[in-house]
N, C-alpha and C. Protein backbone atom coordinates (compact mmCIF):
# COMPACT_ATOMS: atom_id res chain seq x y z
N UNK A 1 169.91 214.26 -124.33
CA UNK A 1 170.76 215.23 -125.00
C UNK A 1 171.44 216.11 -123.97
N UNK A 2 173.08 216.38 -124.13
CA UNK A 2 173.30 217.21 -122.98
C UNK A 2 173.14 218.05 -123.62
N UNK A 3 172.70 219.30 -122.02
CA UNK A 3 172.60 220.13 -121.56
C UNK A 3 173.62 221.40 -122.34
N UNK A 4 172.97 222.92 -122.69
CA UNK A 4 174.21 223.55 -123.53
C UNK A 4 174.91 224.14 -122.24
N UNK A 5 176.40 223.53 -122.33
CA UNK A 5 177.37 224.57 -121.26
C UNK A 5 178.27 224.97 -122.38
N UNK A 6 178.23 225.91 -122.98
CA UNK A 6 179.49 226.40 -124.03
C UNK A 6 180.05 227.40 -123.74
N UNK A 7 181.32 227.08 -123.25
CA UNK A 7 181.67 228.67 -122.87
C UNK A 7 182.84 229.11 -123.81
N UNK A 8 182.14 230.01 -124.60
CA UNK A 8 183.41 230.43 -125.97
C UNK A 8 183.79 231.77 -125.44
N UNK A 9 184.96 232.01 -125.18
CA UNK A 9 185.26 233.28 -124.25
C UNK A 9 186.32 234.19 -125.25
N UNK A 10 186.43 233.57 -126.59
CA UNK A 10 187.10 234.04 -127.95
C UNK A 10 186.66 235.88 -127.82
N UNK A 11 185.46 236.37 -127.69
CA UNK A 11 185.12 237.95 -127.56
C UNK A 11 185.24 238.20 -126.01
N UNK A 12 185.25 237.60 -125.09
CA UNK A 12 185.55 238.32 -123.88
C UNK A 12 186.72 238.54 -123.53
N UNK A 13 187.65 237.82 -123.53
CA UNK A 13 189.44 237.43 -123.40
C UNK A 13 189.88 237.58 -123.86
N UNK A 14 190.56 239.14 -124.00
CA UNK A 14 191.63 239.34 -125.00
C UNK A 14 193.10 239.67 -124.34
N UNK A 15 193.39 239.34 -122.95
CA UNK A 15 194.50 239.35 -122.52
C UNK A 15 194.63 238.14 -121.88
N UNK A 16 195.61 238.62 -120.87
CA UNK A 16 196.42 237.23 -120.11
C UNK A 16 196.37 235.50 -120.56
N UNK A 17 197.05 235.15 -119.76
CA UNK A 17 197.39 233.74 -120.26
C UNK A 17 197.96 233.13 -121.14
N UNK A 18 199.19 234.11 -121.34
CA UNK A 18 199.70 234.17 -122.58
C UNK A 18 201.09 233.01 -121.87
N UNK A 19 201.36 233.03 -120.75
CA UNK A 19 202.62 232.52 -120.17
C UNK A 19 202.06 230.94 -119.51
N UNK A 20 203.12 229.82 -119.52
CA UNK A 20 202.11 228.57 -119.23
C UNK A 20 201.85 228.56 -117.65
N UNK A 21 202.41 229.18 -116.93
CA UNK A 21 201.79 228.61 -115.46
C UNK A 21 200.78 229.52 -115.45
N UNK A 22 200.69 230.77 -116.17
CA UNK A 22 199.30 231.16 -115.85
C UNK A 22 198.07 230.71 -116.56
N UNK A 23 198.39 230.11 -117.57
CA UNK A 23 197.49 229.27 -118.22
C UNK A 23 197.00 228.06 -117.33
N UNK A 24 197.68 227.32 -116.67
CA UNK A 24 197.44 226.31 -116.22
C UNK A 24 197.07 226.73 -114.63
N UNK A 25 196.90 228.37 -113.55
CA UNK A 25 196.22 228.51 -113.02
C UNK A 25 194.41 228.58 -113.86
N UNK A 26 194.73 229.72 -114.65
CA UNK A 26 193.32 229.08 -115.08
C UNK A 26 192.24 227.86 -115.35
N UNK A 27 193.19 227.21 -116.06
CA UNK A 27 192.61 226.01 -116.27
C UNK A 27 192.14 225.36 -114.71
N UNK A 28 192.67 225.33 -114.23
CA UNK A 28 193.02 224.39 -112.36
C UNK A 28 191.49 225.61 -111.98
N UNK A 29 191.05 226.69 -112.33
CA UNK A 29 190.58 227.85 -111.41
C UNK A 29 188.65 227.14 -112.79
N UNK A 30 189.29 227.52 -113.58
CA UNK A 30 187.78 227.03 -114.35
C UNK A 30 187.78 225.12 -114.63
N UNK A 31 188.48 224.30 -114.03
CA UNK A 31 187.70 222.98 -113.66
C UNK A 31 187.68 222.99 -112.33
N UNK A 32 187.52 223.96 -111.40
CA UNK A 32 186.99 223.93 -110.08
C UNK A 32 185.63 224.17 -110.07
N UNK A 33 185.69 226.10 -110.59
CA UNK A 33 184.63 226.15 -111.15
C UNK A 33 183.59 225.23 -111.51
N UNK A 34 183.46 224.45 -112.67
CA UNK A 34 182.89 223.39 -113.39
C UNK A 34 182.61 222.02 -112.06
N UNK A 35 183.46 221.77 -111.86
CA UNK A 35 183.48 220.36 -111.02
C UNK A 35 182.24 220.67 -109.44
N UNK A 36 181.70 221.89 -109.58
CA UNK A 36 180.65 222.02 -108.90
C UNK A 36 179.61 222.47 -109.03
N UNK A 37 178.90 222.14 -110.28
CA UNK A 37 177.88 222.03 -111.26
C UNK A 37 178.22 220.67 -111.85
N UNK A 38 176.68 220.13 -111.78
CA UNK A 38 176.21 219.08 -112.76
C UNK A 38 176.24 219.54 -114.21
N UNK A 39 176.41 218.49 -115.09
CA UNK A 39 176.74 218.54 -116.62
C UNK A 39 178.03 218.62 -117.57
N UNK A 40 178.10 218.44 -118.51
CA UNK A 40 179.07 218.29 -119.26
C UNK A 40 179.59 219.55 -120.11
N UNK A 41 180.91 220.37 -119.85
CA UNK A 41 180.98 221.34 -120.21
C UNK A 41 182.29 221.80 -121.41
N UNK A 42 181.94 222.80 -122.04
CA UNK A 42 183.05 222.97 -122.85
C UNK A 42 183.87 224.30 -123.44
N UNK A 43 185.06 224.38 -123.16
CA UNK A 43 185.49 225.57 -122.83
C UNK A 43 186.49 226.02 -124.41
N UNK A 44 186.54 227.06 -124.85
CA UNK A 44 187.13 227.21 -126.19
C UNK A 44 187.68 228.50 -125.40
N UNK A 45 189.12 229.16 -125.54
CA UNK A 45 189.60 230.17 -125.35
C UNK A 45 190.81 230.75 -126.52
N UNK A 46 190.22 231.89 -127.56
CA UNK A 46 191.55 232.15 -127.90
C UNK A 46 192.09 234.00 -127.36
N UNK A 47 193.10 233.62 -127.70
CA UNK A 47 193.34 234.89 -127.11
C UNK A 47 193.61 235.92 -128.31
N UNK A 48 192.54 236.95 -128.69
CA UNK A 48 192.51 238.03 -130.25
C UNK A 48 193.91 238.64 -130.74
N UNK A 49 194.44 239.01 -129.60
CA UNK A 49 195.89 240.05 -129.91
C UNK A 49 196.50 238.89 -129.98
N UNK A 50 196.02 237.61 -129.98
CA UNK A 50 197.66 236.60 -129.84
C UNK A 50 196.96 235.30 -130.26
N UNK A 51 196.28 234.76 -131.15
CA UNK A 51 195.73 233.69 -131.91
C UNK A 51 196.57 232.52 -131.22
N UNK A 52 197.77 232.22 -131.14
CA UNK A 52 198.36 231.15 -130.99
C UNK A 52 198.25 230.85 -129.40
N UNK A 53 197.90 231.90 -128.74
CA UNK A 53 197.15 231.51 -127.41
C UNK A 53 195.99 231.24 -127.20
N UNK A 54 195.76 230.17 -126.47
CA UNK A 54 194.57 229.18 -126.62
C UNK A 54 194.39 228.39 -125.42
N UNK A 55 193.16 228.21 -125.06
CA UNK A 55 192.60 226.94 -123.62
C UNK A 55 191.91 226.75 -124.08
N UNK A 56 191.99 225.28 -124.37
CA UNK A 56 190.70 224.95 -124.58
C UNK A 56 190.18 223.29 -123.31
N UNK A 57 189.43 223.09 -123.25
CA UNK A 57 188.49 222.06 -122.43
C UNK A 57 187.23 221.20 -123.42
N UNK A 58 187.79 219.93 -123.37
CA UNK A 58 186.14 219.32 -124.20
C UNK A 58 186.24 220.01 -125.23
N UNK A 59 186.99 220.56 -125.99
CA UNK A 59 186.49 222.04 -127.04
C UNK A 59 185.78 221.25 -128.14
N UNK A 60 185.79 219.84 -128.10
CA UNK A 60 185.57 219.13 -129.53
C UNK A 60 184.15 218.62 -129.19
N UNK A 61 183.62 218.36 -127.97
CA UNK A 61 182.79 217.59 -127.33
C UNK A 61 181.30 218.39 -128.32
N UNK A 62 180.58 217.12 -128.70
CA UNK A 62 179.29 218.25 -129.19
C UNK A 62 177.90 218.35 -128.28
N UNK A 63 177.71 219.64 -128.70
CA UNK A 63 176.34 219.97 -127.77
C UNK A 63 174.95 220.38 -128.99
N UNK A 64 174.12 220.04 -128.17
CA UNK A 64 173.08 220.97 -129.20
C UNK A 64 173.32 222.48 -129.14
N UNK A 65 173.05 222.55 -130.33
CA UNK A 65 173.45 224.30 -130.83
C UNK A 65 172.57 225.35 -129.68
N UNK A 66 171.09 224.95 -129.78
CA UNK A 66 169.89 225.97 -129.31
C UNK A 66 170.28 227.19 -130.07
N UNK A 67 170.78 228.27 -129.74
CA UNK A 67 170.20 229.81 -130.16
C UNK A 67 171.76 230.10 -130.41
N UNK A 68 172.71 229.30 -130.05
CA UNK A 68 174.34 229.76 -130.64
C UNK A 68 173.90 229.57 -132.68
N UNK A 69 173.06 228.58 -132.95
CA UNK A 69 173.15 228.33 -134.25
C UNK A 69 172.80 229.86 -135.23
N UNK A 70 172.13 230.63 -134.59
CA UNK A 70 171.49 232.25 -135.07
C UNK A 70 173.14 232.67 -136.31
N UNK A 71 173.93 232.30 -135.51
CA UNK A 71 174.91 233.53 -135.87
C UNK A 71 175.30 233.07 -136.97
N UNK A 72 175.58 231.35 -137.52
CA UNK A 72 176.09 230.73 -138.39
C UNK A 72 174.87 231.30 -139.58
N UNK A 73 173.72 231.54 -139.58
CA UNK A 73 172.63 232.04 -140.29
C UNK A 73 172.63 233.50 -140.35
N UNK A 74 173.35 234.37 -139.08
CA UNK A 74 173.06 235.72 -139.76
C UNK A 74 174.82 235.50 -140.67
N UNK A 75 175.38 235.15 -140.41
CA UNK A 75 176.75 235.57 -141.32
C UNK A 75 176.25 234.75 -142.87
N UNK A 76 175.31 233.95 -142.63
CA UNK A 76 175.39 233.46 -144.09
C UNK A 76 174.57 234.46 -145.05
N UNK A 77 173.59 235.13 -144.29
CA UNK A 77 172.44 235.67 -144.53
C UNK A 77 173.64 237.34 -145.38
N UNK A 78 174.67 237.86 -144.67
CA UNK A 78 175.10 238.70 -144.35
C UNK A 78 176.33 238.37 -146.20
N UNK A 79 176.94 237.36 -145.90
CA UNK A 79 177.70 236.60 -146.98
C UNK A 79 177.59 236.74 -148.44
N UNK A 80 175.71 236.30 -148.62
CA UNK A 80 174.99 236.06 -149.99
C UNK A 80 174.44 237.94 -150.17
N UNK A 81 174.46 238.60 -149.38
CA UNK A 81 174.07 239.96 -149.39
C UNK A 81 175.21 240.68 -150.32
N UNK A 82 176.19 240.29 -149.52
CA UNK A 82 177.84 240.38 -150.32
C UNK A 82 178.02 240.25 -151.63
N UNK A 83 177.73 239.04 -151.34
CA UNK A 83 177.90 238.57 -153.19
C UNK A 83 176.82 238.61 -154.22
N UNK A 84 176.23 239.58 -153.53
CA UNK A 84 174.80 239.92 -154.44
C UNK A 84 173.44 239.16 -154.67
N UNK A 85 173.45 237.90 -153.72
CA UNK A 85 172.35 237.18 -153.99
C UNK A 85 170.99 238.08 -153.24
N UNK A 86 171.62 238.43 -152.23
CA UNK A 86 170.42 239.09 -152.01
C UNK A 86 170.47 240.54 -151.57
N UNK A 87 169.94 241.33 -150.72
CA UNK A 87 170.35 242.79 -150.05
C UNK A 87 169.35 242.26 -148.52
N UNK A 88 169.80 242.97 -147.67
CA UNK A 88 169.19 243.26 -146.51
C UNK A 88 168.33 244.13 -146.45
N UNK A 89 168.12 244.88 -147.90
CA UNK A 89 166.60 245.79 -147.52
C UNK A 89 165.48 244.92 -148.33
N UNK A 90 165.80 243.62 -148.56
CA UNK A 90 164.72 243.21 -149.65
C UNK A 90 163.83 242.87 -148.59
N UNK A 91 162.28 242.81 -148.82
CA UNK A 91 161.49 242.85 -148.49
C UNK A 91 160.91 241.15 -147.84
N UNK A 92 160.75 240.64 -147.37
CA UNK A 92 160.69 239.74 -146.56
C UNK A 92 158.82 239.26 -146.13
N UNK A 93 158.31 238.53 -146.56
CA UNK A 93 156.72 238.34 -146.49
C UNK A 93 156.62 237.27 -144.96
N UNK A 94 156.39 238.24 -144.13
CA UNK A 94 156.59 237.36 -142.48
C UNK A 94 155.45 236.35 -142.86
N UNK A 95 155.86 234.97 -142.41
CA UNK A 95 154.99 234.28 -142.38
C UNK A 95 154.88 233.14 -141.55
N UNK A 96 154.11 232.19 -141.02
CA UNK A 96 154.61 231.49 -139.01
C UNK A 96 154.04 229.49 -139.85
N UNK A 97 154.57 229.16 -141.06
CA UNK A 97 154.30 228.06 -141.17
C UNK A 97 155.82 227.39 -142.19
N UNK A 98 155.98 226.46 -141.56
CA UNK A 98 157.45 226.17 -141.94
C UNK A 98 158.07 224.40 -142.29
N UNK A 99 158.37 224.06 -143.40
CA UNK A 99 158.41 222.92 -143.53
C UNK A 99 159.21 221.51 -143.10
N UNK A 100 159.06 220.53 -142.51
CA UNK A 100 159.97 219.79 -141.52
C UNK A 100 160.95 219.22 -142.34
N UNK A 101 162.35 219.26 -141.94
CA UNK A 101 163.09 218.74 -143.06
C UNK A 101 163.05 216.89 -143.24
N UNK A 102 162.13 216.43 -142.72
CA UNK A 102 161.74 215.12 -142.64
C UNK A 102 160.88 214.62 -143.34
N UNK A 103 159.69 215.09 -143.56
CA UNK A 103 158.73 214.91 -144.27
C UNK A 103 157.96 216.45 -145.30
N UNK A 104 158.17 217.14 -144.92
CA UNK A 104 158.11 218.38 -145.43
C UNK A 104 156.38 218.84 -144.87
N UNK A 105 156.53 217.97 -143.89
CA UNK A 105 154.68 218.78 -142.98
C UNK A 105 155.12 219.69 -142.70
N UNK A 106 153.85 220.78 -142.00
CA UNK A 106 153.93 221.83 -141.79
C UNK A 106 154.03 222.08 -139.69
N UNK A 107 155.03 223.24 -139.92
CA UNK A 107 154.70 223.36 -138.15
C UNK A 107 154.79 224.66 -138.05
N UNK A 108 154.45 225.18 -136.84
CA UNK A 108 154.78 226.72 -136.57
C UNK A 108 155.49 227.01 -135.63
N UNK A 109 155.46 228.23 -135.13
CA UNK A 109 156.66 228.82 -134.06
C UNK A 109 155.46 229.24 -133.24
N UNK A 110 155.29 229.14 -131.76
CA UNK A 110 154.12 229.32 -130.58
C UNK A 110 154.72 230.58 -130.45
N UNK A 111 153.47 231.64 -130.66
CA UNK A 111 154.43 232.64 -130.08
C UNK A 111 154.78 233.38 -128.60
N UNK A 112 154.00 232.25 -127.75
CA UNK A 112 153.86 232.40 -126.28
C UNK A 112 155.57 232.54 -125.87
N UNK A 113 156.44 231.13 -126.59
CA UNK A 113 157.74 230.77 -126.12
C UNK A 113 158.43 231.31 -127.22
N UNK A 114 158.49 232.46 -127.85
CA UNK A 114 159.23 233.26 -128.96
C UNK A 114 159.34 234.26 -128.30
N UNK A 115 161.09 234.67 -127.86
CA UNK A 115 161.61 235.78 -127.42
C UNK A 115 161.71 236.88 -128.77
N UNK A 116 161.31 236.41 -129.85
CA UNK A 116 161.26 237.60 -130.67
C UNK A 116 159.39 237.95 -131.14
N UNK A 117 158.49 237.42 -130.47
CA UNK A 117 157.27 237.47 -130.18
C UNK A 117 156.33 238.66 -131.24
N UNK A 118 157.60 239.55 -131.07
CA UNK A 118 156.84 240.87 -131.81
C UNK A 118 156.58 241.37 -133.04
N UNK A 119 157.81 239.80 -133.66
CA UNK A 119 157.46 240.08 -135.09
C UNK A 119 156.29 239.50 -135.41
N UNK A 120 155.64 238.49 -135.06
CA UNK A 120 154.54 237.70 -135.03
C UNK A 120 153.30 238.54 -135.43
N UNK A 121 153.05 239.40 -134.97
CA UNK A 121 152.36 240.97 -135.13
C UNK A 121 152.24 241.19 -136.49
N UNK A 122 153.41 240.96 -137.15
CA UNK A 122 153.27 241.34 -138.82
C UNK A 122 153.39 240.30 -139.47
N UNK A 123 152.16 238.85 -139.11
CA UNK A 123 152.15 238.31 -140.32
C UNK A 123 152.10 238.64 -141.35
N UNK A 124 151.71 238.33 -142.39
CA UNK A 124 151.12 238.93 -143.51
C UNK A 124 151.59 239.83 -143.81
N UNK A 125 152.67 240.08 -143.84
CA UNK A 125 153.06 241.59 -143.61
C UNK A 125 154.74 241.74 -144.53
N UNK A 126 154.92 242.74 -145.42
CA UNK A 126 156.59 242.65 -145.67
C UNK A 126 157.40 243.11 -144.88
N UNK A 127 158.56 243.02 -144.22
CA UNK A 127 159.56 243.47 -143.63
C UNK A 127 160.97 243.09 -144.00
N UNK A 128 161.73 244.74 -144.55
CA UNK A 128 162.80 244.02 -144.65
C UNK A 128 163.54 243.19 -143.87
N UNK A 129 164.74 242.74 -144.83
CA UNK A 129 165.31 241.55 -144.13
C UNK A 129 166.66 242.04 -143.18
N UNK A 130 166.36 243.34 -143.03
CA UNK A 130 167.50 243.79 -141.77
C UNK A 130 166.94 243.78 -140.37
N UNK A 131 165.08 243.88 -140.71
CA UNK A 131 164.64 243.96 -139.08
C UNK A 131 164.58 242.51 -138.43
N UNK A 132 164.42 241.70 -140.13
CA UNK A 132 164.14 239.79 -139.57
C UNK A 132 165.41 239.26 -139.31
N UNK A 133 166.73 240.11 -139.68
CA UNK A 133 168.37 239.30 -139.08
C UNK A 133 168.02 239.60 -137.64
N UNK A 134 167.43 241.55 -137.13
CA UNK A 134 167.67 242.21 -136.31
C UNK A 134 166.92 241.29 -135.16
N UNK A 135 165.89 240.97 -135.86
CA UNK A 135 164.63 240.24 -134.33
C UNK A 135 165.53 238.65 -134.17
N UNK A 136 166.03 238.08 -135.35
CA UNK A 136 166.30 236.56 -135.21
C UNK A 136 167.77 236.84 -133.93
N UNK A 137 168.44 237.58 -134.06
CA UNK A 137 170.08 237.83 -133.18
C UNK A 137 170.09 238.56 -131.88
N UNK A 138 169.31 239.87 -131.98
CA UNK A 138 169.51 240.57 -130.72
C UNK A 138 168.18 240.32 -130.16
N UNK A 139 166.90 239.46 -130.51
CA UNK A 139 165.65 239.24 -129.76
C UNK A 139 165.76 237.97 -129.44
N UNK A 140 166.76 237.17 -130.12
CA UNK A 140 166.63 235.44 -130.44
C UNK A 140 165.21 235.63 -131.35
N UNK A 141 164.93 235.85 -131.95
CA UNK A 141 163.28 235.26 -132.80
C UNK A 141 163.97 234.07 -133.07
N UNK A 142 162.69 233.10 -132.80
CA UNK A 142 162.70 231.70 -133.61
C UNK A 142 161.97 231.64 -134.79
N UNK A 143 161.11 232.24 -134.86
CA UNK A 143 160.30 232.38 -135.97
C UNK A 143 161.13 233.26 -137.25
N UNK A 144 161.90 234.49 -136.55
CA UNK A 144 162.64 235.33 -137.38
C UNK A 144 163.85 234.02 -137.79
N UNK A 145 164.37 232.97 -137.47
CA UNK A 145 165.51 232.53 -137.70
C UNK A 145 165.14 231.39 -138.84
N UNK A 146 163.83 230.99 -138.50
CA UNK A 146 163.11 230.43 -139.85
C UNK A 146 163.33 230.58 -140.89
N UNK A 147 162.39 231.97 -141.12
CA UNK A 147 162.43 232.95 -141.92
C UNK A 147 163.53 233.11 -143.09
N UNK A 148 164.89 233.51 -141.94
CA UNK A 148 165.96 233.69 -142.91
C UNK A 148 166.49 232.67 -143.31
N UNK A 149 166.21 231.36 -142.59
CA UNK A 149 167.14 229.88 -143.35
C UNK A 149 165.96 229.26 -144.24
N UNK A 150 164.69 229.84 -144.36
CA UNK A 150 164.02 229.83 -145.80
C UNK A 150 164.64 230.03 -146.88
N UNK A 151 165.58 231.64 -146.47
CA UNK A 151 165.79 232.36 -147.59
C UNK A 151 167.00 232.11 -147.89
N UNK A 152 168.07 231.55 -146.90
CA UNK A 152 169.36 231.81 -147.84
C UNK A 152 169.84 230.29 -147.80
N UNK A 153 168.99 229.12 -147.00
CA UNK A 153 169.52 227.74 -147.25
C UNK A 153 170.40 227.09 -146.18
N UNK A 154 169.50 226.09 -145.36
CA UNK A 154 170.85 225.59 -144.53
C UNK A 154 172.27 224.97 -145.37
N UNK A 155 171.86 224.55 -145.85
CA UNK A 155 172.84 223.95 -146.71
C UNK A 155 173.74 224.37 -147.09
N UNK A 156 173.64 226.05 -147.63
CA UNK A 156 174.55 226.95 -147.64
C UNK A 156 175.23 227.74 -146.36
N UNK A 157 174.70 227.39 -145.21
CA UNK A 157 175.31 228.15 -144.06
C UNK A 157 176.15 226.71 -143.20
N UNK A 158 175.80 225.74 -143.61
CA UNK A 158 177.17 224.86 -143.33
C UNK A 158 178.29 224.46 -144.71
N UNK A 159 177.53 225.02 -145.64
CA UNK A 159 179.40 225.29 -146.53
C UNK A 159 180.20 226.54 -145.87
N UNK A 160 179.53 227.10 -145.83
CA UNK A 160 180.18 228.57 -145.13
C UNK A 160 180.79 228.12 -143.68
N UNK A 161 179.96 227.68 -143.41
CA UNK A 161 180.53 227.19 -141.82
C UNK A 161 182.20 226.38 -142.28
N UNK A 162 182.00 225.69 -143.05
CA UNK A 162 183.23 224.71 -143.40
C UNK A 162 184.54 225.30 -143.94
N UNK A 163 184.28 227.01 -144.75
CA UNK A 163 184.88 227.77 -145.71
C UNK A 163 185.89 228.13 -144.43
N UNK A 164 185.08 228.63 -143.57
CA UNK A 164 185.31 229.49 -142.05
C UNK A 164 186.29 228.72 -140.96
N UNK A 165 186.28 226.88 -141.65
CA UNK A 165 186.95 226.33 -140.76
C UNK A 165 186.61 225.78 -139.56
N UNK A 166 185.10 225.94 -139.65
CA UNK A 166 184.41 225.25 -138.26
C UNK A 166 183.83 224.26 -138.82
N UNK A 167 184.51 223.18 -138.47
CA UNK A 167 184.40 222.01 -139.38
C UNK A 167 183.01 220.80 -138.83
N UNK A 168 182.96 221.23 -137.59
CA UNK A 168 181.62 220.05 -137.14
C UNK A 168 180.54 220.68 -136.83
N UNK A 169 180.22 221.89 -136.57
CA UNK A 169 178.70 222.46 -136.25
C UNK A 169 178.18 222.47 -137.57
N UNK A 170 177.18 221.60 -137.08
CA UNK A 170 175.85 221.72 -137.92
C UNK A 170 174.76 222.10 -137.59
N UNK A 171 174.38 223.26 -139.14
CA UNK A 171 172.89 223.94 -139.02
C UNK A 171 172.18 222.81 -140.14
N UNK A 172 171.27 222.30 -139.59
CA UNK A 172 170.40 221.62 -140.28
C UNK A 172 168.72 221.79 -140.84
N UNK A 173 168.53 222.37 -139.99
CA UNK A 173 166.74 222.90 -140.24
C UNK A 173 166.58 223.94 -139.26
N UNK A 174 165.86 224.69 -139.33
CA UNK A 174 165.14 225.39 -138.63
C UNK A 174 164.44 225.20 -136.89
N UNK A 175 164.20 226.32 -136.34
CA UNK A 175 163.86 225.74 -134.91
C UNK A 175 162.31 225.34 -134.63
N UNK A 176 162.40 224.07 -133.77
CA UNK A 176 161.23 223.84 -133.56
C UNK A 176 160.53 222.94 -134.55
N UNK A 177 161.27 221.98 -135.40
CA UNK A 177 161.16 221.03 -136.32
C UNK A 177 160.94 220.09 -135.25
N UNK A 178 160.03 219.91 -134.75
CA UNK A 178 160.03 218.43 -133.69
C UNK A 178 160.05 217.40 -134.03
N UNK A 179 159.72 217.14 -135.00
CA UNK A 179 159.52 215.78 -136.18
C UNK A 179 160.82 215.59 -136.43
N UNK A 180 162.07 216.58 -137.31
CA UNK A 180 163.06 216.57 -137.03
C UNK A 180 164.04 215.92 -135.78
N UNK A 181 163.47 216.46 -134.75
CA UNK A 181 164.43 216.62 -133.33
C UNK A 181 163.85 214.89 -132.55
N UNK A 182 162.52 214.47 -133.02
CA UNK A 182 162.42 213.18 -132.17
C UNK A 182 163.21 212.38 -133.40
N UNK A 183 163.72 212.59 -134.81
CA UNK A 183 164.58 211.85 -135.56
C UNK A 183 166.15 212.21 -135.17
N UNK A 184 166.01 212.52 -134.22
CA UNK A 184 167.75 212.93 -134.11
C UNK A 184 168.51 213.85 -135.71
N UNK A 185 167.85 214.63 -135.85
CA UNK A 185 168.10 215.35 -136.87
C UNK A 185 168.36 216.89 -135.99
N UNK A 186 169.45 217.33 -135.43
CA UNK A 186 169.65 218.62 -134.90
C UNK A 186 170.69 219.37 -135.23
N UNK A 187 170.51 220.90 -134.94
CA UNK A 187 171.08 221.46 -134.92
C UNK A 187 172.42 221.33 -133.77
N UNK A 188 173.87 220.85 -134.32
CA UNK A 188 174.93 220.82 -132.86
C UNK A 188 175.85 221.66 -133.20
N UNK A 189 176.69 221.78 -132.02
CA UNK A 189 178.10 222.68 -132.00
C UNK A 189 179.27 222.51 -131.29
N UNK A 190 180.30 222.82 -131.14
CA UNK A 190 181.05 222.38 -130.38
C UNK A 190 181.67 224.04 -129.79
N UNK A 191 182.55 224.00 -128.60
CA UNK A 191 182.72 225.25 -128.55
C UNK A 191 183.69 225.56 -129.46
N UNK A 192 184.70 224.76 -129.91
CA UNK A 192 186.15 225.08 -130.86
C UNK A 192 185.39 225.68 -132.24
N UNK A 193 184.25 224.88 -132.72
CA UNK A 193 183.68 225.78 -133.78
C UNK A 193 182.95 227.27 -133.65
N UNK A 194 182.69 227.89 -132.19
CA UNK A 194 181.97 228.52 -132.28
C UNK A 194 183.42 229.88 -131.77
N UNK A 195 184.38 229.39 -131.25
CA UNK A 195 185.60 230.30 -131.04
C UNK A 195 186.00 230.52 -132.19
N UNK A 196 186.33 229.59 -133.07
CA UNK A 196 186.57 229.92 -134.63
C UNK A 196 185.60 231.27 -135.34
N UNK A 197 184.63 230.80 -135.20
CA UNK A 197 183.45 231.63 -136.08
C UNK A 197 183.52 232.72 -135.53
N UNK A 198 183.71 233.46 -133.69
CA UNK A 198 183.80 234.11 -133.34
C UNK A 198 185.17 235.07 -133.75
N UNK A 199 186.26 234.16 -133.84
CA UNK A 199 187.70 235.16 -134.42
C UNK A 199 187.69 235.22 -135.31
N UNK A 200 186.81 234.82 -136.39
CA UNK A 200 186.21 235.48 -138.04
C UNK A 200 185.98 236.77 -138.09
């Protein structure tokens, strides 16, 4: 599986390169860049004050998602809050056992290799669902990202994904489905979908 190089620069770049030779220094300046590193990389650029300016590289090429997939789950999470399915203060029953979308066994989240580690602390425990978006996005929780695609449905965060116009990333299960992941069942992305989702 390659390696994630995604570089969606849609929130960092909001000027230049609006004119083509300076577009095409860039480009010439980031496949230099690239061409001295191993791996396969992919570059999405739009420009905010000016949509119709754009670089892109590979932008279509797919990668595994890893921890870019969070965001397609907090906006869905954020979406159904909207439209009343749920609220962000509802109460949330932390819990670390999660079903494989393959067979429906059970697995958990280690919390040795969980950068959101601390929710782990409150099994058993309710927490609203603003601290479990808060630990799954700005901690990465894997366990927190579970959690919320328990609650609001992959299934529903790639219609949304599709509504949004990011037409090939797929959220499919939850992290750490290994049973999943040795079936080639993953979470992927491309960078053009994740520049999209970003100028949403």
């Amino acid at each position: 599986m390659r390696p994630l190089y995604l570089l969606t620069l849609s929130l960092l770049l909001t000027t230049a390169c609006s004119n083509d030779p300076g577009k095409s220094e860039l480009r010439d300046a980031i496949m230099a860049e690239i061409s001295t590193v191993s791996g396969d990389f992919s570059v999405a650029y739009i420009n905010l004050d000016n949509p119709a300016d754009t670089l892109f590289i590979n932008e279509t090429m797919m990668f595994h998602a890893a921890s870019t997939m969070k965001t397609p789950v907090m906006i869905e999470a954020y979406k159904q809050a909207r439209d009343g399915g749920i609220t962000i203060q509802d109460p949330v029953l932390v819990h670390n056992t999660f079903k494989s979308i393959v067979d429906s066994s059970e697995y958990n989240i280690d919390p040795n290799r969980d950068s959101g580690r601390e929710l782990h602390e409150k099994i058993g425990e309710l927490v609203p669902m603003r601290d479990i978006i808060y630990n799954m996005t700005i901690l990465s929780g894997n366990m927190a990202t579970n959690l919320v695609i328990d609650i609001v449905g992959a299934d529903n965060v790639m219609e949304t994904m599709r509504e949004l116009g990011a037409n090939n990333i797929e959220v499919l299960r939850g992290v750490e489905d290994m049973l999943a992941f040795r079936e080639g069942l993953n979470n992927r992305t491309n960078s053009l979908d994740l520049a999209i989702l970003f100028e949403h």
